[in-house]
N, C-alpha and C. Protein backbone atom coordinates (compact mmCIF):
# COMPACT_ATOMS: atom_id res chain seq x y z
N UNK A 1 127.96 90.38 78.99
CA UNK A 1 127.44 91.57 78.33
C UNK A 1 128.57 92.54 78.07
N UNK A 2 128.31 93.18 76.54
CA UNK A 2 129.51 94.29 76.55
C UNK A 2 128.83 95.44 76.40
N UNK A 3 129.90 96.41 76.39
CA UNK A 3 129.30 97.95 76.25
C UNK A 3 128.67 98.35 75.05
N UNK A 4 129.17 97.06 73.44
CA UNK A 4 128.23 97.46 72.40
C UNK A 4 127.17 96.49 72.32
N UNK A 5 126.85 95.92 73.10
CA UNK A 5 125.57 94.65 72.94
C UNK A 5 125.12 95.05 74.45
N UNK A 6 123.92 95.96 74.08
CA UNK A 6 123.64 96.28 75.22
C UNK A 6 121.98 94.90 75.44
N UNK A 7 121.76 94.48 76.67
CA UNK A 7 120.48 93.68 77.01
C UNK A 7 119.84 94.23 76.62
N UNK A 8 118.53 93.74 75.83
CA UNK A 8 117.43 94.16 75.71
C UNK A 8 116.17 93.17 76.35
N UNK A 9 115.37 93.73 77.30
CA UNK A 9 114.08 92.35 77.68
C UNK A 9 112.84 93.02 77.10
N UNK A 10 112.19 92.24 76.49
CA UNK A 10 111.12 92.38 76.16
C UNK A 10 109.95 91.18 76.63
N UNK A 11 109.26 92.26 77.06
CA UNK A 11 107.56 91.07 77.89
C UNK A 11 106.71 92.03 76.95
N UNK A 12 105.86 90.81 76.22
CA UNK A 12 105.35 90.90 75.28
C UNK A 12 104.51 89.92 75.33
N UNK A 13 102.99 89.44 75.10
CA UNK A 13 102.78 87.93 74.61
C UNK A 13 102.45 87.84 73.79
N UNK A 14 102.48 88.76 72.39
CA UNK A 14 102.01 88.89 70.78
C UNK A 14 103.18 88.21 70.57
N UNK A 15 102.90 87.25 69.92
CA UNK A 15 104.23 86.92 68.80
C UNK A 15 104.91 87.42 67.41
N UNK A 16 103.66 87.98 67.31
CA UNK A 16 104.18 88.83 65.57
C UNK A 16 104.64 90.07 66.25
N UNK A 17 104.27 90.61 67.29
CA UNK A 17 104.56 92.01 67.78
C UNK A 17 106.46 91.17 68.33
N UNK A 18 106.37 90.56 69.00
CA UNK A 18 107.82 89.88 69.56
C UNK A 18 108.69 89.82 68.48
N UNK A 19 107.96 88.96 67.33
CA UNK A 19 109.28 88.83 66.41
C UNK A 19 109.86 89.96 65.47
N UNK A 20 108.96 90.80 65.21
CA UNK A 20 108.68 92.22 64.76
C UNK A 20 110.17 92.87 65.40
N UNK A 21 110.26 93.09 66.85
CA UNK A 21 111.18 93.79 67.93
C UNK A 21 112.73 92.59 67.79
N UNK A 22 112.44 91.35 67.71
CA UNK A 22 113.41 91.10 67.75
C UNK A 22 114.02 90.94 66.81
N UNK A 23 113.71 91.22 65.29
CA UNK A 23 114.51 91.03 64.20
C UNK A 23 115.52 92.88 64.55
N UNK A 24 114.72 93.68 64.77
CA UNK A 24 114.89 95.26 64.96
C UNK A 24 115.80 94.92 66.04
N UNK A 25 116.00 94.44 66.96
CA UNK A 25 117.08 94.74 67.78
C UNK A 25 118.19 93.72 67.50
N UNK A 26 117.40 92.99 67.43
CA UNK A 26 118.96 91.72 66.65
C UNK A 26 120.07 92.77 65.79
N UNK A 27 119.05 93.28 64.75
CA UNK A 27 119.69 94.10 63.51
C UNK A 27 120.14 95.48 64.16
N UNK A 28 120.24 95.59 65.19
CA UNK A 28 120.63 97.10 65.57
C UNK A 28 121.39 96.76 66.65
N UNK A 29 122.34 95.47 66.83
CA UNK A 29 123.36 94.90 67.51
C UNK A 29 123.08 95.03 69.18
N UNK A 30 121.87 94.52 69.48
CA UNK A 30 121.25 94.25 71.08
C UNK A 30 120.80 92.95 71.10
N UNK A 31 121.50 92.23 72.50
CA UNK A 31 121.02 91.22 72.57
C UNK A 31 119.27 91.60 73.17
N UNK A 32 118.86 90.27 72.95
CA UNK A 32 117.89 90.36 73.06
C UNK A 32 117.34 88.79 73.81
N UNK A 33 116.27 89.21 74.80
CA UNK A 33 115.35 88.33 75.57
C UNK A 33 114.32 88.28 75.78
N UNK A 34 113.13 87.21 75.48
CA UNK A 34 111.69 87.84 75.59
C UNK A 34 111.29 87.13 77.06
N UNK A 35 110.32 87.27 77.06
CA UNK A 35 109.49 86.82 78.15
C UNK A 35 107.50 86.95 77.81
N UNK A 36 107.48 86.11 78.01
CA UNK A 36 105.74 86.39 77.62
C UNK A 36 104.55 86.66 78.31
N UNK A 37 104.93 87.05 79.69
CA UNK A 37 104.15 87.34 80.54
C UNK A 37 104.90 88.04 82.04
N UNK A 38 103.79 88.79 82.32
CA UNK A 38 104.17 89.55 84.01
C UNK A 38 104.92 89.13 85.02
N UNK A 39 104.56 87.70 85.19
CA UNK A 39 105.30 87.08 86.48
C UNK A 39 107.05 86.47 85.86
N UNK A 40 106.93 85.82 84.63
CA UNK A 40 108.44 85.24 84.35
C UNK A 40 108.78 86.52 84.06
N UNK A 41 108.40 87.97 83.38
CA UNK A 41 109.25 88.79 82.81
C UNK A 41 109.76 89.67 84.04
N UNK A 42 109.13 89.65 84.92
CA UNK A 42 109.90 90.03 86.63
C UNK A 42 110.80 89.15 87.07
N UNK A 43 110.85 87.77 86.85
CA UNK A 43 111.59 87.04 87.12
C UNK A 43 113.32 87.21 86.33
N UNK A 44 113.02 87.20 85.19
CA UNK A 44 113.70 87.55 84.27
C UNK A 44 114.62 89.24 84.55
N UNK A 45 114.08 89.91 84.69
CA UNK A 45 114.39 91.26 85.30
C UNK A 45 115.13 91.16 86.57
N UNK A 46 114.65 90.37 87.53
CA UNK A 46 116.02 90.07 88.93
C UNK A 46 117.26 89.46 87.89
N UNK A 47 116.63 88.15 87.35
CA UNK A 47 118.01 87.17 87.06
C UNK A 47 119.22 88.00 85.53
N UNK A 48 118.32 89.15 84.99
CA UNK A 48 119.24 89.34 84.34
C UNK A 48 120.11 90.37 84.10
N UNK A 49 119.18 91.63 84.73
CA UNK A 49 119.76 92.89 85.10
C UNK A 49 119.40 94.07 83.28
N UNK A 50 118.80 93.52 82.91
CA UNK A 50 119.04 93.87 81.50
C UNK A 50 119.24 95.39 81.54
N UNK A 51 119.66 96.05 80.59
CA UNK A 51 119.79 97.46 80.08
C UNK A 51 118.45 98.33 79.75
N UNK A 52 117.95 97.46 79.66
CA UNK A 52 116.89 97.94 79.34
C UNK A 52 115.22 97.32 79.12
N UNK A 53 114.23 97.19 79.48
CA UNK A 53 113.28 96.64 79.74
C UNK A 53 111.90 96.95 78.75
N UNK A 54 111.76 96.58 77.46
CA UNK A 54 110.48 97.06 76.78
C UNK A 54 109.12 96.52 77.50
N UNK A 55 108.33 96.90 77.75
CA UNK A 55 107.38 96.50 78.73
C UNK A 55 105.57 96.20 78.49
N UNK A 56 105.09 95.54 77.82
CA UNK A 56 103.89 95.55 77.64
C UNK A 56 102.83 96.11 78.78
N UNK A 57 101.54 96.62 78.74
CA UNK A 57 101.09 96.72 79.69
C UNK A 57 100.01 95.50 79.75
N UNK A 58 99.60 94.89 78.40
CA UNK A 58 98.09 94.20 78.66
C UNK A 58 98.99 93.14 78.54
N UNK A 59 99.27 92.37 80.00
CA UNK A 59 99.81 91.16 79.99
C UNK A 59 99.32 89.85 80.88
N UNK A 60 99.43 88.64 80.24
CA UNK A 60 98.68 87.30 81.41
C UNK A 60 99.46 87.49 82.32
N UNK A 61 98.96 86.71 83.44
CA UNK A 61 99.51 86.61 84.67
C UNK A 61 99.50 87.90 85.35
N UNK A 62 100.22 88.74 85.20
CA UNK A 62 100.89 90.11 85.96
C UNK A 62 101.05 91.18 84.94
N UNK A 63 99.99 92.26 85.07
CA UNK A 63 100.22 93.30 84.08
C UNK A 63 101.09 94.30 83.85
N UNK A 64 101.52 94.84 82.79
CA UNK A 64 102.91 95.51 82.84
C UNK A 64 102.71 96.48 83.93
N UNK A 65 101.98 97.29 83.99
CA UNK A 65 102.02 98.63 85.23
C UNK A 65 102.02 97.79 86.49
N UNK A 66 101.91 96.64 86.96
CA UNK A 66 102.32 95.95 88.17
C UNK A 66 103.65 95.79 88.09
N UNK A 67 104.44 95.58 87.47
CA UNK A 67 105.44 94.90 87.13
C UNK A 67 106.46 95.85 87.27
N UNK A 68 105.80 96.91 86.33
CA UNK A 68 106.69 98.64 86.50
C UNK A 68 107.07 98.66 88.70
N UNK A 69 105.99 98.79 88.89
CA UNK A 69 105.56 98.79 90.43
C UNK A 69 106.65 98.10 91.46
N UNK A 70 106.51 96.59 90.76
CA UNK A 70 107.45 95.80 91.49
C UNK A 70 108.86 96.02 91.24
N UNK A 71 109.01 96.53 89.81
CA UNK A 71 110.26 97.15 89.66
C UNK A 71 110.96 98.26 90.39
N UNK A 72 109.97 99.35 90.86
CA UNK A 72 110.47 100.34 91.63
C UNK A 72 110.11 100.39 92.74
N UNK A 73 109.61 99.18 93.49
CA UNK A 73 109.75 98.88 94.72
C UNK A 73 111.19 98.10 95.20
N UNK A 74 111.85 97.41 94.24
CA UNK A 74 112.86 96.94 94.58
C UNK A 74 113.93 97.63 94.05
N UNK A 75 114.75 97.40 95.59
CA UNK A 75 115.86 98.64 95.78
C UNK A 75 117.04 97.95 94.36
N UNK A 76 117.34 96.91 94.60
CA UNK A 76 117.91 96.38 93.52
C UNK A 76 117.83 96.26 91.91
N UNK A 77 116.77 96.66 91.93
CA UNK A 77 116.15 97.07 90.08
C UNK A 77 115.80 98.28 89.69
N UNK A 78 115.55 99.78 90.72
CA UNK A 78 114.56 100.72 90.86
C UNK A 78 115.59 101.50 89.95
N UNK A 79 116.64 101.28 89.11
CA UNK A 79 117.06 102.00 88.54
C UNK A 79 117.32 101.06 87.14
N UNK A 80 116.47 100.34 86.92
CA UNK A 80 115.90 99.59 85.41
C UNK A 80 114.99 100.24 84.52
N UNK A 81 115.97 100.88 83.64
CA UNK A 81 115.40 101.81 82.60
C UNK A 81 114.00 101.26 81.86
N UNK A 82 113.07 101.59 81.59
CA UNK A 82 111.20 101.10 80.76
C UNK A 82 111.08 101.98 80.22
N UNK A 83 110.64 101.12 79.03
CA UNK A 83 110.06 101.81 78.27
C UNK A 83 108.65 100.70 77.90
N UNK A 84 107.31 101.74 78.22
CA UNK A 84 106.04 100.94 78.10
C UNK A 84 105.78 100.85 76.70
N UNK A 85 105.12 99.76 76.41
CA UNK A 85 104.92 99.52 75.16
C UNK A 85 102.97 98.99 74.76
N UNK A 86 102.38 99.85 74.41
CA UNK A 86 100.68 99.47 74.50
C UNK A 86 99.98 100.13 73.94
N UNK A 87 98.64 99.25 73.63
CA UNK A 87 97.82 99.92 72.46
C UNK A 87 96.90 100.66 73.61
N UNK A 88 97.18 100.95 74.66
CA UNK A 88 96.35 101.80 75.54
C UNK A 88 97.16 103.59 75.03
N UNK A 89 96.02 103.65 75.09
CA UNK A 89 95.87 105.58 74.55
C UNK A 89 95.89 105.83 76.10
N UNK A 90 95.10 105.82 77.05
CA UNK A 90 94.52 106.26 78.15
C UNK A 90 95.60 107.46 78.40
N UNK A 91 95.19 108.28 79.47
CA UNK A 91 95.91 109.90 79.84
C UNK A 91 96.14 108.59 80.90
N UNK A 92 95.61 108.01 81.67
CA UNK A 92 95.40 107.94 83.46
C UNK A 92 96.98 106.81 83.20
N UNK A 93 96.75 105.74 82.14
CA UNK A 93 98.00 104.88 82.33
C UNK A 93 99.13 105.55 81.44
N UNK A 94 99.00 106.15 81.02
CA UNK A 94 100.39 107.67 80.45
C UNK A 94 101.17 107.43 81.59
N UNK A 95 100.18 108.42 82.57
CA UNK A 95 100.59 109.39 83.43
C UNK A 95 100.86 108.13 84.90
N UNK A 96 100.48 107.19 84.75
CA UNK A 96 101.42 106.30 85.99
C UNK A 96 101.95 106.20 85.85
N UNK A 97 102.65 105.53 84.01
CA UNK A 97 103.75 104.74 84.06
C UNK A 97 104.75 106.24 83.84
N UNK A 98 104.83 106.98 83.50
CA UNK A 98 106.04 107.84 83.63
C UNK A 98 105.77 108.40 85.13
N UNK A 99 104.85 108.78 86.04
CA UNK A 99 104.94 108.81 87.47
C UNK A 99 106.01 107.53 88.25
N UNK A 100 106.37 106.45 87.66
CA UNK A 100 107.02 105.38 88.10
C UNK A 100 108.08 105.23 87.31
N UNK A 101 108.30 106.15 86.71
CA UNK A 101 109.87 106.32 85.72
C UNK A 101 110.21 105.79 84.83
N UNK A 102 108.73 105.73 83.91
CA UNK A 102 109.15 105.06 82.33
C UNK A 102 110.29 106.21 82.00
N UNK A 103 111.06 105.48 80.56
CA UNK A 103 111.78 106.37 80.15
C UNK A 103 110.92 106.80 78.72
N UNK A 104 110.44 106.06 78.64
CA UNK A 104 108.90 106.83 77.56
C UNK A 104 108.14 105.81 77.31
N UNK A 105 106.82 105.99 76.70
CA UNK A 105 106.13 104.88 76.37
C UNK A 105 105.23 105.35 74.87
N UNK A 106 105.56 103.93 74.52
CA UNK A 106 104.68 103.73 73.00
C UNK A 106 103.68 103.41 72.49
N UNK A 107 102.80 103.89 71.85
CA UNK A 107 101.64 103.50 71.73
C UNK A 107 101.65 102.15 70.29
N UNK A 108 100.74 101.44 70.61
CA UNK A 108 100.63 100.73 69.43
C UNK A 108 99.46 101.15 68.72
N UNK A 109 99.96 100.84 67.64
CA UNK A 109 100.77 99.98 66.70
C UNK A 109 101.65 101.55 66.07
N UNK A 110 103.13 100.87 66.30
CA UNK A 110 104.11 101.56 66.17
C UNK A 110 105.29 101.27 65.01
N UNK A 111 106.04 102.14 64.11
CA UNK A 111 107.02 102.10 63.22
C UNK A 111 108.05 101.65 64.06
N UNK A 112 108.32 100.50 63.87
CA UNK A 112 109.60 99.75 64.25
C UNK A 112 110.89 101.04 64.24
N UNK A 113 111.50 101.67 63.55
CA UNK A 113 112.54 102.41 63.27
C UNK A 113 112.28 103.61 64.44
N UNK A 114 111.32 103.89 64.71
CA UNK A 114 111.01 104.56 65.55
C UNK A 114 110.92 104.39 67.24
N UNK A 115 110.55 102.70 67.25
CA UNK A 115 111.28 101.95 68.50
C UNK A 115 112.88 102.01 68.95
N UNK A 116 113.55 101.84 67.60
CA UNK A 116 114.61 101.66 67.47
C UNK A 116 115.39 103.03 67.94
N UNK A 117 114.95 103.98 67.56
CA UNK A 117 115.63 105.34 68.06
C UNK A 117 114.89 105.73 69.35
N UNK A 118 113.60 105.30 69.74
CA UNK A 118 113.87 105.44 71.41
C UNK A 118 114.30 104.55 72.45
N UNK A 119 115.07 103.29 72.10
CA UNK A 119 115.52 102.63 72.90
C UNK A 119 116.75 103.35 72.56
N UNK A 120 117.19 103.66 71.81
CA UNK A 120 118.88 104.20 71.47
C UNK A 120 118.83 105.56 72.75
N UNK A 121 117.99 106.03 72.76
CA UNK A 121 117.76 107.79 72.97
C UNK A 121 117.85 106.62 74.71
N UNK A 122 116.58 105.99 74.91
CA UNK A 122 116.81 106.19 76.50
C UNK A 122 117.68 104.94 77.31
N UNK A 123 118.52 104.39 76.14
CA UNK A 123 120.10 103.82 77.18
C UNK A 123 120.93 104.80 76.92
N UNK A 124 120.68 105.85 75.96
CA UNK A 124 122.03 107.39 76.37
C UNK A 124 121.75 108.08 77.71
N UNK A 125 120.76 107.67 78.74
CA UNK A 125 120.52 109.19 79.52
C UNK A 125 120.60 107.76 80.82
């Protein structure tokens, strides 16, 4: 990994929503890794350290706000930048996942270019 190809993981299990993100980060010089569910995209998150973590919440296996959870339970990841990504409106899952240190979260269905400048915005801080 270099300082201008920063990781990007994305757990996602839409595929048009996946390929959507990864043409956008390909094209905005981030590598990029998916994962399609809760349990490999935690897995994925120990083995890869990424820069940054886009995070679904409605996911098989292990749902993203678990995952957030297991992330900031472990001392070794608890400083793995998220950003949630979901067609949940809800106030109640807002307000966990930034209680557990999203660095923001998106609602779907979202302007790609607009992904693009908050993943930029929260690997600056």
């Amino acid at each position: 990994m270099t300082l201008d190809e920063p990781v990007v993981l994305l757990i996602e299990d839409d595929p048009v929503i996946s390929k959507l993100i990864e043409f956008k980060l390909k094209r905005n010089n981030y590598k990029f890794e998916l994962r399609e569910n809760g349990f490999s995209g935690f897995e994925a998150i120990k083995e890869l350290k990424p820069d940054l973590v886009i995070l679904d919440i409605m996911l098989p296996s292990v749902n993203g706000l678990e995952v957030l959870r297991k992330i900031r339970e472990d001392e070794d990841l608890d400083d793995v930048r998220v950003i949630m990504l979901s067609a949940s409106m809800k106030m109640k899952d807002k307000k966990l996942a930034f209680e557990q240190g999203v660095k923001d979260y998106i609602v779907k269905p979202f302007e790609t270019d607009e992904l693009i400048m908050r993943v930029k915005k929260s690997l600056e801080n």
